[in-house]
Protein backbone atom coordinates (compact mmCIF):
# COMPACT_ATOMS: atom_id res chain seq x y z
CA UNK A 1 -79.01 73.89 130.85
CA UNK A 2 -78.87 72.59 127.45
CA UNK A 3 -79.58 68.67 126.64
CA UNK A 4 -79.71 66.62 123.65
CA UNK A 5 -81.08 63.29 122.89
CA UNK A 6 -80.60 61.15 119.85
CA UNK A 7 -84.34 59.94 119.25
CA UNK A 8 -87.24 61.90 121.53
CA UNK A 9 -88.81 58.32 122.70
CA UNK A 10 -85.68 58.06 125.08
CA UNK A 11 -87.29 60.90 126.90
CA UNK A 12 -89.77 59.63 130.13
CA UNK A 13 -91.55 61.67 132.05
CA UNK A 14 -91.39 62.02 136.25
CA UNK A 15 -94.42 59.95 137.75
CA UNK A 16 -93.57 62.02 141.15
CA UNK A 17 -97.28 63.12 142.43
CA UNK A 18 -94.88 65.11 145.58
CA UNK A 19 -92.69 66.87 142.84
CA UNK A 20 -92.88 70.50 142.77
CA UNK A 21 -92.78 72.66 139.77
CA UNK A 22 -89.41 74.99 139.84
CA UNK A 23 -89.93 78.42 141.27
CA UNK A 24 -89.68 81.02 137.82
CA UNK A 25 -87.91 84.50 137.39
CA UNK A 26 -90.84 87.48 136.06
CA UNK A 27 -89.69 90.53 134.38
CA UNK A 28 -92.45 93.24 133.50
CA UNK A 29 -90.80 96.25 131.71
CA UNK A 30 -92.33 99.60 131.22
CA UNK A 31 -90.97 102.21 128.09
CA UNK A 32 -92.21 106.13 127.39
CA UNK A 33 -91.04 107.37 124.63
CA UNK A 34 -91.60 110.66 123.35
CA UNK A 35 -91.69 112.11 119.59
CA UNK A 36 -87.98 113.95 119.40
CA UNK A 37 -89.43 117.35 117.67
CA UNK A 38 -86.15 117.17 115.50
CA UNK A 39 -86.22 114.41 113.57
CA UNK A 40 -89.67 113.26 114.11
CA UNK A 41 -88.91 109.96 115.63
CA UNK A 42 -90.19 108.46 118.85
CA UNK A 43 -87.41 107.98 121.14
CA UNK A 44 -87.02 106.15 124.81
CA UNK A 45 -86.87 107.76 127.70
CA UNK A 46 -87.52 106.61 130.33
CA UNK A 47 -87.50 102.54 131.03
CA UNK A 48 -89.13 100.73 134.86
CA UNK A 49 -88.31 97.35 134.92
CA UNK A 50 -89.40 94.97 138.18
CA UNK A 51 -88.12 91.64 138.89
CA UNK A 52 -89.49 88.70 141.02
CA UNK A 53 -86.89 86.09 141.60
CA UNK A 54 -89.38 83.66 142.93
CA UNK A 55 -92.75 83.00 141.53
CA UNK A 56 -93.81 79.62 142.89
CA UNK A 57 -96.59 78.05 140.24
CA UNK A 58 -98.37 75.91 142.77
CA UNK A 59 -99.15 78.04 145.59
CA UNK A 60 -100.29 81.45 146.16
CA UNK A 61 -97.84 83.93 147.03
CA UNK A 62 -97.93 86.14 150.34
CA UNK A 63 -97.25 89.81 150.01
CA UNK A 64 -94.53 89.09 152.67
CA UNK A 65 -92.92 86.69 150.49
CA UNK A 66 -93.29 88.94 147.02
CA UNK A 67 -91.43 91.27 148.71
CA UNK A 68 -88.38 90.01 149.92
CA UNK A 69 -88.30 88.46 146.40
CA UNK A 70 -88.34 91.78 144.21
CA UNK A 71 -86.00 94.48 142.69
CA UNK A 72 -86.81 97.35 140.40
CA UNK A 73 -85.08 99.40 138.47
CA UNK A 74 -85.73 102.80 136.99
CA UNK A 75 -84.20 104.90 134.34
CA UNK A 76 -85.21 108.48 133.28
CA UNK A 77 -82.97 110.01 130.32
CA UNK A 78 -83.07 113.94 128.96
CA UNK A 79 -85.83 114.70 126.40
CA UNK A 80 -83.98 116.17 124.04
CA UNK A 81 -84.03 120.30 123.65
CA UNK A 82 -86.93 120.87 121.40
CA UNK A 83 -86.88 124.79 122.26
CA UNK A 84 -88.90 127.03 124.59
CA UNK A 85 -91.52 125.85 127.20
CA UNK A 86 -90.23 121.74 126.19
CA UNK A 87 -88.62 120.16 129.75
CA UNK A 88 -85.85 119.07 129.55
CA UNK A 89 -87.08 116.02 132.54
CA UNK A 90 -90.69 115.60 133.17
CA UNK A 91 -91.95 118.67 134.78
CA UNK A 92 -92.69 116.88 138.59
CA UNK A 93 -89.80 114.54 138.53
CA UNK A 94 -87.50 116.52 140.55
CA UNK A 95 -89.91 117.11 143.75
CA UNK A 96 -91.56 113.00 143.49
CA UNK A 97 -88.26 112.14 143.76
CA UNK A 98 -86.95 114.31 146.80
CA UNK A 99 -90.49 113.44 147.85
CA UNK A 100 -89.52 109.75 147.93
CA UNK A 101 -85.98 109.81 148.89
């Protein structure tokens, strides 16, 4: 929502002791990166992202609750081939994720 007002004194605020603030939308992210032994850069690769679609400000928030309220996301690319004895995935992903599955 986008509003404009010709002269900020226009603006009042809400005298509403009940009112309750808006729930909010929380992101945390989590990058690796790792040093590509080519070119010497550090590159992404792999990227964990959670989401919490309802983060209430004025109360605390049950573990119930949190978790009907969250996704996550995770994304694990290739290192790239730096030559013998360099993975190609991190070495345990493989059997954590059968593990998990």
């Amino acid at each position: 929502v986008e509003l404009m007002v010709e002269n900020p004194k226009l603006i009042n605020p809400i005298d509403d002791p009940n009112r309750k603030p808006p729930p909010l939308v929380t992101m945390s992210l989590k990058l690796k990166t790792a040093t590509n032994p080519k070119t010497h850069k550090s590159e992404i690769v792999s990227l964990s992202a959670i989401c919490h679609s309802n983060v209430t400000l004025d109360t605390a928030n049950t573990d119930e609750q949190s978790n009907r309220h969250m996704t996550q996301i995770s994304l694990v690319r290739p290192l790239p081939d730096g030559g013998p004895g360099i993975a190609k995935f991190p070495r345990e992903l493989e059997a954590v994720a059968k593990q998990q599955m």
